[in-house]
N, C-alpha and C. Protein backbone atom coordinates (compact mmCIF):
# COMPACT_ATOMS: atom_id res chain seq x y z
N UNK A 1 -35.88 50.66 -31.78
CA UNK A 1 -35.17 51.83 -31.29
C UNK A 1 -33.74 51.48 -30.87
N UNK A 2 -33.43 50.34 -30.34
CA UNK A 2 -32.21 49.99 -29.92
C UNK A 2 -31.25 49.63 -31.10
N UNK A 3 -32.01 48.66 -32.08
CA UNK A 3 -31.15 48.78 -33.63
C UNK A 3 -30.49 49.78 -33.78
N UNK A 4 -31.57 50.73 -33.79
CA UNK A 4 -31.15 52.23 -34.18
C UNK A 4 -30.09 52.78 -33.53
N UNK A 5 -30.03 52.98 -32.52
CA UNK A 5 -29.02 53.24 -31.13
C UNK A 5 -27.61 52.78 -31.70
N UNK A 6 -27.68 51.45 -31.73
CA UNK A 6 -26.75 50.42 -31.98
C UNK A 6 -25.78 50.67 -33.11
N UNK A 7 -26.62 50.83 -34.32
CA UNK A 7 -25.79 51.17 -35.58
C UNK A 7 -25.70 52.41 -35.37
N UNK A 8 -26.12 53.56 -34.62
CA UNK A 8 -25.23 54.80 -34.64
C UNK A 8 -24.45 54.58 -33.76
N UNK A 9 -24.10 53.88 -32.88
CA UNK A 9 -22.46 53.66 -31.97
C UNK A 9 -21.74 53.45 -33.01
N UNK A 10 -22.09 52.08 -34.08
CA UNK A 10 -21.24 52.18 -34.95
C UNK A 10 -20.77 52.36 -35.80
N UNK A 11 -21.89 52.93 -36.21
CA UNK A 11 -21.63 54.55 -37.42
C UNK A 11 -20.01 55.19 -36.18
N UNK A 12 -20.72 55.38 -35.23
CA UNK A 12 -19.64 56.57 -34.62
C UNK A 12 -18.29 55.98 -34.47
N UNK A 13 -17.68 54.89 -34.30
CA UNK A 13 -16.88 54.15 -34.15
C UNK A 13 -16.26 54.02 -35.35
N UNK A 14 -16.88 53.05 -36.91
CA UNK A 14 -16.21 53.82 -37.72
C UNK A 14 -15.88 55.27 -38.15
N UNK A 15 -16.52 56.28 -37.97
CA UNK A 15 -15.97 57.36 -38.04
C UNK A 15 -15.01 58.04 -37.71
N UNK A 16 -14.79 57.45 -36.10
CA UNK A 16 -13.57 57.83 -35.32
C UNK A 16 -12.05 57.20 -35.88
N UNK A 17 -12.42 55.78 -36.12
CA UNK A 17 -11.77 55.08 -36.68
C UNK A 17 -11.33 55.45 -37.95
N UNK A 18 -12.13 56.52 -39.01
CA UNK A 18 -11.60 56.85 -40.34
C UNK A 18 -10.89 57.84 -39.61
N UNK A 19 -11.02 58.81 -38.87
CA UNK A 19 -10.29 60.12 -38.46
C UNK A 19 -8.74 59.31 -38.21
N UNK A 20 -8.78 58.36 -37.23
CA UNK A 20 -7.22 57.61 -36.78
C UNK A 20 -6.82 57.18 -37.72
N UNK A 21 -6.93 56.82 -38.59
CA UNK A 21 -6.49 56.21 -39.41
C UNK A 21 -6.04 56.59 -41.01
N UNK A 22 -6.57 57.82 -41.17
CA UNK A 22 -6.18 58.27 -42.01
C UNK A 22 -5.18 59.54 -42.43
N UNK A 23 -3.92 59.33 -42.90
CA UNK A 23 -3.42 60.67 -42.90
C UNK A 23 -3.68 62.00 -43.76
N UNK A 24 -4.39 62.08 -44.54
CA UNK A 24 -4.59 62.58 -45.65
C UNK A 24 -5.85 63.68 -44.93
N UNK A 25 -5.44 64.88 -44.73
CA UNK A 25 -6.73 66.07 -44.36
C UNK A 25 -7.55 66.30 -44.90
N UNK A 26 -8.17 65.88 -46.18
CA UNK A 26 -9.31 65.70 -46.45
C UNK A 26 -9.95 64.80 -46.36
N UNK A 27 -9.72 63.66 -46.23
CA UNK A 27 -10.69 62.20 -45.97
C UNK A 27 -10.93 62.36 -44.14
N UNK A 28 -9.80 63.03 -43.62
CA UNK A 28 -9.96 62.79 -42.57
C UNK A 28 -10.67 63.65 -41.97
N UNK A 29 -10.93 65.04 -42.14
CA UNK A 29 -11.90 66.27 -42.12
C UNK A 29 -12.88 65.92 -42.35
N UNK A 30 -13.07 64.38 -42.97
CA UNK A 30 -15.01 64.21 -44.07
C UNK A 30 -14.90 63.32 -42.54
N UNK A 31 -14.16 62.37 -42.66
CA UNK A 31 -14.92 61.19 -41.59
C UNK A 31 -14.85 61.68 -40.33
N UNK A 32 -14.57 63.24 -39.82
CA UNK A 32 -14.85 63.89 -38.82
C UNK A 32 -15.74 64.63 -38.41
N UNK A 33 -16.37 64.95 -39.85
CA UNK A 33 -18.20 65.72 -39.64
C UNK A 33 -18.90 64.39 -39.52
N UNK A 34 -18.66 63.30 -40.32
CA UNK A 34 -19.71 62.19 -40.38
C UNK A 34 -19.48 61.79 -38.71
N UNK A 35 -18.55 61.38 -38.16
CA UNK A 35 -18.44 61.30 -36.73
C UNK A 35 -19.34 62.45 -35.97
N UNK A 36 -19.23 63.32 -36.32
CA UNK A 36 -19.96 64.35 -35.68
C UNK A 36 -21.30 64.78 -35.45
N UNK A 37 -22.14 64.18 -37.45
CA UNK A 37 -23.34 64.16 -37.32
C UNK A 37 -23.72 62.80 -36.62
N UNK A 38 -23.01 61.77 -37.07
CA UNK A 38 -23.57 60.78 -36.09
C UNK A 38 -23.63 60.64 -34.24
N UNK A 39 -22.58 61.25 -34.05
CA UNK A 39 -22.85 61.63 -32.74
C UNK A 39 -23.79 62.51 -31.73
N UNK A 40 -23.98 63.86 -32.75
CA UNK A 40 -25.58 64.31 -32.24
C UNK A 40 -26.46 63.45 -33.31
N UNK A 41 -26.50 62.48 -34.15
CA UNK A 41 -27.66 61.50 -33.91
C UNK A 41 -27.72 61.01 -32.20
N UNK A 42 -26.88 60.47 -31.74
CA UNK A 42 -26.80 59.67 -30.78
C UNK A 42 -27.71 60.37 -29.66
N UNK A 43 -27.09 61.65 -29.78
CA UNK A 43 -27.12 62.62 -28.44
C UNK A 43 -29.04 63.31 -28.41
N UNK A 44 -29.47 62.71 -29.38
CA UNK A 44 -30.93 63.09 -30.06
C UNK A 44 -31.55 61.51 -29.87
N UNK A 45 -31.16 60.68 -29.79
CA UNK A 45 -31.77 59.15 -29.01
C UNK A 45 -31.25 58.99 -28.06
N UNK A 46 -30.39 60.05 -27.05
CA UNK A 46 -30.78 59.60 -25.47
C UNK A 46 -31.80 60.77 -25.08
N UNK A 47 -32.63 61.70 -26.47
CA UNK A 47 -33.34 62.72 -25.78
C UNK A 47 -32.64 64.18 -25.34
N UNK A 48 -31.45 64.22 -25.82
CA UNK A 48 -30.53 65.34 -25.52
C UNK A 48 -30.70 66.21 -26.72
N UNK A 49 -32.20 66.82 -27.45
CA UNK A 49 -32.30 67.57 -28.55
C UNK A 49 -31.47 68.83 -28.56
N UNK A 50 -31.49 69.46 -27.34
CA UNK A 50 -31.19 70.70 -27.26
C UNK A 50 -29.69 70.58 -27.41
N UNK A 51 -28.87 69.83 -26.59
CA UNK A 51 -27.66 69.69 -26.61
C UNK A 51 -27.25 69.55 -28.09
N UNK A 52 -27.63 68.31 -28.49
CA UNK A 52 -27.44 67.50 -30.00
C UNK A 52 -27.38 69.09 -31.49
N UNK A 53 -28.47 70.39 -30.84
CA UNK A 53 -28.04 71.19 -32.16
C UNK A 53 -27.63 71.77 -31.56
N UNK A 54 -27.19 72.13 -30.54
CA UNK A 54 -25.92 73.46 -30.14
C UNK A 54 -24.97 72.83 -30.47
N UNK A 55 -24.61 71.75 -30.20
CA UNK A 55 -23.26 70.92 -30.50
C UNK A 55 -22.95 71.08 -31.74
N UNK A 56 -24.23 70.59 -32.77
CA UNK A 56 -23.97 70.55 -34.50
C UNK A 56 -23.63 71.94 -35.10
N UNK A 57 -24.12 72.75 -34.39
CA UNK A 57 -24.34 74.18 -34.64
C UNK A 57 -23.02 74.71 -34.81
N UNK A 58 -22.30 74.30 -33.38
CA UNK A 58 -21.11 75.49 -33.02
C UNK A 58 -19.96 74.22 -34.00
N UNK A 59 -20.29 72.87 -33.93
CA UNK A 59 -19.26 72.60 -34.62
C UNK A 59 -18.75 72.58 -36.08
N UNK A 60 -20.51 72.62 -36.71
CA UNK A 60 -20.36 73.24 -38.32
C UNK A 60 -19.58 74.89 -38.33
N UNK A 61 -20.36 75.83 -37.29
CA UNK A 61 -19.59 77.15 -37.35
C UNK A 61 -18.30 77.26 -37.12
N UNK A 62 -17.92 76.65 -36.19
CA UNK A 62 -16.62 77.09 -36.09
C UNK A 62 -15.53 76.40 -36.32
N UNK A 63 -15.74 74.38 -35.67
CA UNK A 63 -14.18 73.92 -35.99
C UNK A 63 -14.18 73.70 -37.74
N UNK A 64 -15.47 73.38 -38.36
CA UNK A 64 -15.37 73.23 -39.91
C UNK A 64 -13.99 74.56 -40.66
N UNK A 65 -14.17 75.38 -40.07
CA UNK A 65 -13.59 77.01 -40.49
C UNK A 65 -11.80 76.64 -40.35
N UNK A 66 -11.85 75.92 -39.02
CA UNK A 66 -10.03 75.05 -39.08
C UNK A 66 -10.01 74.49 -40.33
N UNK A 67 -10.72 73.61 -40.29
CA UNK A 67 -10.72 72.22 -40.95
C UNK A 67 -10.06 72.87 -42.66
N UNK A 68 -11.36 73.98 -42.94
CA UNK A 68 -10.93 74.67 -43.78
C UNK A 68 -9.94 75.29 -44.32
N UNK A 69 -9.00 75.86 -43.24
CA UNK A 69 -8.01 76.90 -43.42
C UNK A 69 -6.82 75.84 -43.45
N UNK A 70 -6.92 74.55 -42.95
CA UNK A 70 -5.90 73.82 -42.58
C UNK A 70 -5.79 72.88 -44.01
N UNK A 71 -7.08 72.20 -44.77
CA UNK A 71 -6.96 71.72 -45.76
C UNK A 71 -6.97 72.57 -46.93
N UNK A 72 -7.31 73.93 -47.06
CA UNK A 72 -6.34 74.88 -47.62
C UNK A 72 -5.35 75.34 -47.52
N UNK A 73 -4.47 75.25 -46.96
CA UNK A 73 -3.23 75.51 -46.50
C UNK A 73 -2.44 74.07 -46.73
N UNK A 74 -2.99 72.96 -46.69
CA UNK A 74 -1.73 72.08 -46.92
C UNK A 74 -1.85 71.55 -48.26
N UNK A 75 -0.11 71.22 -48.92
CA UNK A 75 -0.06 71.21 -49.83
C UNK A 75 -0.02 69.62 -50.36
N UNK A 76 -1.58 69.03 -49.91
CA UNK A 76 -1.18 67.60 -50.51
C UNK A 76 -1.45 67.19 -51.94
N UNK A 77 -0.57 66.73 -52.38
CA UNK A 77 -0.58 67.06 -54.18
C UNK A 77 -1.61 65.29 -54.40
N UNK A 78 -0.86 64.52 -53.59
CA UNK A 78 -1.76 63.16 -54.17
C UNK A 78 -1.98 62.24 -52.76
N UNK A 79 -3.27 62.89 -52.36
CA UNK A 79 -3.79 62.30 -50.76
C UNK A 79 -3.56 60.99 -50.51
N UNK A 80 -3.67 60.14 -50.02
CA UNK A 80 -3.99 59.19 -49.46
C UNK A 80 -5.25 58.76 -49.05
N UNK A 81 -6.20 57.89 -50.43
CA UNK A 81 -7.28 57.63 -50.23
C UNK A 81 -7.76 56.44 -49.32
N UNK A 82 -8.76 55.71 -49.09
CA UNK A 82 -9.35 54.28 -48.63
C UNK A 82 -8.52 53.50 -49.19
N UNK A 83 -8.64 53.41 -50.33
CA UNK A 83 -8.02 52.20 -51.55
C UNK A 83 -6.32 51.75 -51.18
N UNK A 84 -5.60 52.57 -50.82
CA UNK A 84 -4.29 52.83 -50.15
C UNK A 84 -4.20 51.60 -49.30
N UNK A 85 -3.38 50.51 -49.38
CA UNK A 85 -3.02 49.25 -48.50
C UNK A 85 -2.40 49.83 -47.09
N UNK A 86 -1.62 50.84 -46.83
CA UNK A 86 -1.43 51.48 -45.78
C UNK A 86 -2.60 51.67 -44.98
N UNK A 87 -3.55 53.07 -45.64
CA UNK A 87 -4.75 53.09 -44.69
C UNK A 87 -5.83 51.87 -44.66
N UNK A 88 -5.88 51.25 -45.09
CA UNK A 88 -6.40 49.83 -44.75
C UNK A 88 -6.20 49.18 -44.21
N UNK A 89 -4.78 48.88 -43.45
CA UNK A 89 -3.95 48.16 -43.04
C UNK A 89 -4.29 48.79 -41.53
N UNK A 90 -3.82 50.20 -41.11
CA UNK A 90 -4.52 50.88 -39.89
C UNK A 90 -6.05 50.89 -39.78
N UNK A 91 -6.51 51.28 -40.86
CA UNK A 91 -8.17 50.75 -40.26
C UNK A 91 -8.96 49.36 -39.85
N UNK A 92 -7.89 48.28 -40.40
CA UNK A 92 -8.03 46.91 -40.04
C UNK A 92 -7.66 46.79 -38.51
N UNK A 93 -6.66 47.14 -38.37
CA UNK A 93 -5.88 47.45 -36.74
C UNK A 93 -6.55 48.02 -35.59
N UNK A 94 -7.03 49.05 -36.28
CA UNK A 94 -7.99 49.72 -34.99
C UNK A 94 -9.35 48.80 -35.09
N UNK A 95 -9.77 48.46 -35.84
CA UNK A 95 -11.51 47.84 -35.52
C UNK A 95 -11.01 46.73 -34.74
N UNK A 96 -9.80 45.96 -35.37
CA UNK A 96 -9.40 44.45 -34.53
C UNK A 96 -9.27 45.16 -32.82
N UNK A 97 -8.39 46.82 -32.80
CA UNK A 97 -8.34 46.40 -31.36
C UNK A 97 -9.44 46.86 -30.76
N UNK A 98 -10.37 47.60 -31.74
CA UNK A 98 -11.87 48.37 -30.52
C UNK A 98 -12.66 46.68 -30.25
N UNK A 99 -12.50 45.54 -31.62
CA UNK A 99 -13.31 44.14 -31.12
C UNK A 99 -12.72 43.72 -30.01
N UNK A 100 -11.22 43.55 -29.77
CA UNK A 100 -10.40 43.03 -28.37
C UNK A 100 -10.92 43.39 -27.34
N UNK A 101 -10.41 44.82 -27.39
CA UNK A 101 -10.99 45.69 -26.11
C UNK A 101 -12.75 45.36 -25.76
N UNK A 102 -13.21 45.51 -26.52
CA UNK A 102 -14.59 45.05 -26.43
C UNK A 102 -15.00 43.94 -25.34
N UNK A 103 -14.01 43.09 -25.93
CA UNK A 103 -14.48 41.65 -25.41
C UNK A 103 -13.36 41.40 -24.20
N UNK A 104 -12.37 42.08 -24.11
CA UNK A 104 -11.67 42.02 -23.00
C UNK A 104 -12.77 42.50 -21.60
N UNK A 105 -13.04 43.52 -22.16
CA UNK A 105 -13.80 45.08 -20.94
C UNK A 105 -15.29 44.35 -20.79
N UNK A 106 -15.53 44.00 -21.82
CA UNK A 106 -17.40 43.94 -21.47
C UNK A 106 -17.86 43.24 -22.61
N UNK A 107 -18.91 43.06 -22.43
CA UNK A 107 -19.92 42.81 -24.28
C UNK A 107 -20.48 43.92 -24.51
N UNK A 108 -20.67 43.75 -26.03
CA UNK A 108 -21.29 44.91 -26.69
C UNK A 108 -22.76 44.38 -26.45
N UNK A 109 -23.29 44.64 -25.43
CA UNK A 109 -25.08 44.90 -25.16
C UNK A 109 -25.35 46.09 -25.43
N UNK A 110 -24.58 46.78 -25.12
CA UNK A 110 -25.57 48.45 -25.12
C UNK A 110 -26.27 48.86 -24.24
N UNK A 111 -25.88 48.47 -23.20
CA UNK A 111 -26.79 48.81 -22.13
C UNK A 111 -26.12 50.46 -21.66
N UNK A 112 -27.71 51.36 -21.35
CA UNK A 112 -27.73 52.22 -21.56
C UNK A 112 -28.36 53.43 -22.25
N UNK A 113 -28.13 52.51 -23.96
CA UNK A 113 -28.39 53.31 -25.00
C UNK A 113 -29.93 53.88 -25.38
N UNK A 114 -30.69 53.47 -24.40
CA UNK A 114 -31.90 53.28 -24.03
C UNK A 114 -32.65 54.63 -23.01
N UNK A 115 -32.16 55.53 -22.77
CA UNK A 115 -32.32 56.24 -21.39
C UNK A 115 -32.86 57.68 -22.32
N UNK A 116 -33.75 57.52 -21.27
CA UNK A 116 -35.20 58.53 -21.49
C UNK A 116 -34.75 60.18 -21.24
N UNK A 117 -35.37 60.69 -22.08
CA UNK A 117 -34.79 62.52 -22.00
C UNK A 117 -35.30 63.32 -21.57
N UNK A 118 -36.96 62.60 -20.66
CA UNK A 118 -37.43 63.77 -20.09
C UNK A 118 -38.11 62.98 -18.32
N UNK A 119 -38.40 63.90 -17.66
CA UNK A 119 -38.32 63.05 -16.55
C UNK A 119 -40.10 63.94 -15.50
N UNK A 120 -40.63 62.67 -15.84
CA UNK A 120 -42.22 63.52 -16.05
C UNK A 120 -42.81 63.18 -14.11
N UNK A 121 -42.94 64.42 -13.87
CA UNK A 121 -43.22 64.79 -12.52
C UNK A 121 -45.06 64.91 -12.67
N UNK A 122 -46.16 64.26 -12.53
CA UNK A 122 -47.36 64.78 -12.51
C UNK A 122 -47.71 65.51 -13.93
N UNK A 123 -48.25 66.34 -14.50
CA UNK A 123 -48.65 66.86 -15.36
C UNK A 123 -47.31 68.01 -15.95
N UNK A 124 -45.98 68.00 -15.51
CA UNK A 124 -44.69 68.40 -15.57
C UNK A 124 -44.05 67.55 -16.62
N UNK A 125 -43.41 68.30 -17.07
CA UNK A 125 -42.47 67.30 -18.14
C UNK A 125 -40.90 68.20 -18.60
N UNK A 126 -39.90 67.71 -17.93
CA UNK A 126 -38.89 68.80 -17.98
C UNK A 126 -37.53 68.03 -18.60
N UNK A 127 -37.12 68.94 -19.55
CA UNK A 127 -36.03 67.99 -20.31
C UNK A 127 -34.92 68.20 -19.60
N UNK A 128 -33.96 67.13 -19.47
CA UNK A 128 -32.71 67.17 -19.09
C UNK A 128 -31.69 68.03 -19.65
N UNK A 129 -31.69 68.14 -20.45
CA UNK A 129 -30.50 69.01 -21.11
C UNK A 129 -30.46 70.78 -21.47
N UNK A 130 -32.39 70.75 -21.02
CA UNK A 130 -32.97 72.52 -20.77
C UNK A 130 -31.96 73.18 -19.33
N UNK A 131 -32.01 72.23 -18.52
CA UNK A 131 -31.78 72.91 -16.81
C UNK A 131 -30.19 73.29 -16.65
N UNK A 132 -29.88 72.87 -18.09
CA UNK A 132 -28.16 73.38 -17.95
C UNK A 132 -28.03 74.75 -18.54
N UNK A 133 -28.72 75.31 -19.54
CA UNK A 133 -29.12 76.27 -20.29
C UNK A 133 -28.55 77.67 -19.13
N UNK A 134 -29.36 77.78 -18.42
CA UNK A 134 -29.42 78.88 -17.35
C UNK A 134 -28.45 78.59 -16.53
N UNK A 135 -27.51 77.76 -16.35
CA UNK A 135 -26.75 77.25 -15.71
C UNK A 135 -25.44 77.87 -16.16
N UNK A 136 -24.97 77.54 -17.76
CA UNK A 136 -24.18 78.04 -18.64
C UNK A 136 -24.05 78.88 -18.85
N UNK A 137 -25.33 80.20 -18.38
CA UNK A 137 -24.92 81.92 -19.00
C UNK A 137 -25.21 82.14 -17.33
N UNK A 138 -25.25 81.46 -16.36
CA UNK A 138 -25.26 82.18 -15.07
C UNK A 138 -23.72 82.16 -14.55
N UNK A 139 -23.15 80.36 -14.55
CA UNK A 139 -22.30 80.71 -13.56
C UNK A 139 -21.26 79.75 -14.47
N UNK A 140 -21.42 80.02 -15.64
CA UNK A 140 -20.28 79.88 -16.81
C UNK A 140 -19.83 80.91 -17.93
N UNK A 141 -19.72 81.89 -17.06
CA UNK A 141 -19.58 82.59 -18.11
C UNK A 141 -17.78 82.80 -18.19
N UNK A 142 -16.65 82.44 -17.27
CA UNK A 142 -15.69 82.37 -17.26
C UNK A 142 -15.18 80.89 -17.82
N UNK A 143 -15.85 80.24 -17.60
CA UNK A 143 -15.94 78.65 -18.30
C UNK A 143 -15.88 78.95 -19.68
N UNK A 144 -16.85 80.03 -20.45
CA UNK A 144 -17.29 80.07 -21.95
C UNK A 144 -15.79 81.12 -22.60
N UNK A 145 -15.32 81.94 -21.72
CA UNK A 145 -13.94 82.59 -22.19
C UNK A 145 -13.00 82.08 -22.09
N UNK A 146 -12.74 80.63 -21.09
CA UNK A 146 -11.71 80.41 -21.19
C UNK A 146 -12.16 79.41 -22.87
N UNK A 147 -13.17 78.91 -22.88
CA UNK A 147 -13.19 77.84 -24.10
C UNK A 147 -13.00 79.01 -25.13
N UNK A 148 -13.41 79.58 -25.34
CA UNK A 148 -13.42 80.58 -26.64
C UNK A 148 -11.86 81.02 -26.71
N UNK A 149 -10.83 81.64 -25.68
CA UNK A 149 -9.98 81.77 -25.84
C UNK A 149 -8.88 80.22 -26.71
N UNK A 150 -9.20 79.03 -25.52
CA UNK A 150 -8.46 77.96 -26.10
C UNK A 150 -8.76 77.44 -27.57
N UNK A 151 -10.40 77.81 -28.18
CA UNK A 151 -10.51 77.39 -29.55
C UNK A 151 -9.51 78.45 -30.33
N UNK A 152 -9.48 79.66 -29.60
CA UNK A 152 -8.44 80.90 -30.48
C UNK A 152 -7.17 80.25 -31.01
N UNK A 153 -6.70 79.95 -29.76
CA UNK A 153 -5.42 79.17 -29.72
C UNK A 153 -5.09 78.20 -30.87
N UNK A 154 -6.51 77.18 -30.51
CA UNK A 154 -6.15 75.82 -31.25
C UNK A 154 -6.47 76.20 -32.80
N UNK A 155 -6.48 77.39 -32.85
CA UNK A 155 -6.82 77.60 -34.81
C UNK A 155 -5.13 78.06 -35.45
N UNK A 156 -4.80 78.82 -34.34
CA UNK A 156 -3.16 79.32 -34.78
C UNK A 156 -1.95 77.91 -34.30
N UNK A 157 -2.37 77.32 -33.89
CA UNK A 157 -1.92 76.16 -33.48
C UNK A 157 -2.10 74.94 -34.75
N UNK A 158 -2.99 75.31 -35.34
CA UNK A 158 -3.26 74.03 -37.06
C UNK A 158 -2.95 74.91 -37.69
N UNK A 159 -3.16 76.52 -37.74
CA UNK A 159 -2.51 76.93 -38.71
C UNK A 159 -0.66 77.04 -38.82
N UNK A 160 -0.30 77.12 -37.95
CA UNK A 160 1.17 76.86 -37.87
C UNK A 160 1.43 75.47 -38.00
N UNK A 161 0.91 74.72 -37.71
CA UNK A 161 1.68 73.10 -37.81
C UNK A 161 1.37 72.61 -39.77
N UNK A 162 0.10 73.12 -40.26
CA UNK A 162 -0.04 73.31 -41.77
C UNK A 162 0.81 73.98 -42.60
N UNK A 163 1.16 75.22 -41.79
CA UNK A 163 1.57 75.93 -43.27
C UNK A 163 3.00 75.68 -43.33
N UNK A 164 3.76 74.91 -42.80
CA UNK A 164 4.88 73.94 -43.20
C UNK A 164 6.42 74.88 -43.74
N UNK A 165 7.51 74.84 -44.32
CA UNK A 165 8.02 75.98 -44.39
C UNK A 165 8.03 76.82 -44.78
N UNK A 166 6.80 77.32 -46.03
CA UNK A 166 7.22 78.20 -46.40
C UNK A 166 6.52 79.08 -45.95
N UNK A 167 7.25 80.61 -46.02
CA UNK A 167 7.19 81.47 -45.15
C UNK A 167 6.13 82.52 -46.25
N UNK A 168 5.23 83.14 -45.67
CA UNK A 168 4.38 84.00 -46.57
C UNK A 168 3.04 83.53 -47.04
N UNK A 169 2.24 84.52 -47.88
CA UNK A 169 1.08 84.32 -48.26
C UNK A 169 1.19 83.91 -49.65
N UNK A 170 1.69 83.66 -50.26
CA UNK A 170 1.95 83.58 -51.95
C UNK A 170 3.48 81.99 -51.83
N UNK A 171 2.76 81.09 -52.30
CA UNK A 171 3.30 80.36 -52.39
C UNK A 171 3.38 78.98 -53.33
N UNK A 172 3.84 78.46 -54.11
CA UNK A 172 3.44 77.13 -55.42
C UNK A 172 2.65 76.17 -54.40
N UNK A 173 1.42 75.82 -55.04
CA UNK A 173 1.17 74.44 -54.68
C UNK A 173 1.08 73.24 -55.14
C-alpha cells in the first residue's frame, strides 16, 4: 500500500513538473488532468473518497471547459513537444531542484502517506471527509459564491490573456 502511495506522489510530482515546464497549451493542459487524476488517486489512499470525486467531478466540469476555450483560442501553429531540448532542459531543472529541496528539507520517507479515512467509535464508523458535507451547504454558502464568482473571473481572465491581438470572432489560424 505504501509503494502505491509512493509512486502516486510521484506520478503527481512529475505531472506538476510537466505543467512548469512546458510552454505549449496542449501538453500542458494533458499533464494537468494527469496531475489531477493522480491526485484524487492520492486523495482516495488517505480514504478521502468523497472528497477525491467531487474534486474530479467539478474539475473535469468546469476548469477542463478553460482549458478548452483557451487551447482553442490560441494560435499555436507548431507546439513545443517533450522531444524539444528547451523543455527538457526545464524539466531536468525542476526534478534536480524538487531532489535538492528534498534532501535539503527532509527525506523522502513518506511519512504520513499512510493515514486511515475512517475513525471507528464502537460499532460506528464515520468518514472524515462526510462531516464537512453539511458543513459546506450550512455555513458556506457565501464561501461557495465567492468561489464561483472568482472561477467566473478566472475564465475571462485566460480568455483575454489567449486571444492575443486580434480583435473579433473570425480570425486566420
Amino acid at each position: 500500500m505504501m509503494y502505491i502511495a509512493g509512486m502516486l506522489a510521484v506520478c503527481f510530482m512529475v505531472g506538476l513538473i510537466g505543467v512548469a515546464s512546458n510552454p505549449s497549451t496542449y501538453y500542458g493542459a494533458g499533464s494537468l488532468v494527469v496531475a489531477a487524476g493522480v491526485g484524487c488517486g492520492m486523495l482516495v489512499m488517505w480514504g478521502c473518497s468523497f472528497v477525491s470525486i467531487v474534486l474530479l467531478l467539478i474539475y473535469l466540469g468546469g476548469m477542463l471547459v478553460v482549458f478548452a476555450y483557451s487551447v482553442a483560442l490560441s494560435s499555436d501553429l507548431f507546439p513545443e513537444s517533450w522531444s524539444d531540448r528547451l523543455v527538457g532542459a526545464y524539466f531536468g531543472g525542476y526534478i534536480l531542484l524538487v531532489l535538492l529541496l528534498g534532501v535539503v528539507y527532509g527525506e523522502f520517507e513518506g511519512s504520513g502517506l499512510g493515514v486511515s479515512g475512517a475513525d471507528s467509535c464502537g460499532l460506528s464508523i464515520i468518514r472524515m471527509d462526510l462531516g464537512g458535507v453539511s458543513l459546506l451547504y450550512h455555513l458556506g454558502g457565501g464561501g461557495l459564491l465567492i468561489c464561483g464568482w472568482a472561477l467566473l473571473l478566472a475564465l475571462f481572465v485566460v480568455l483575454e490573456l489567449t486571444r492575443g491581438m486580434v480583435r473579433g470572432g473570425l480570425r486566420a489560424v
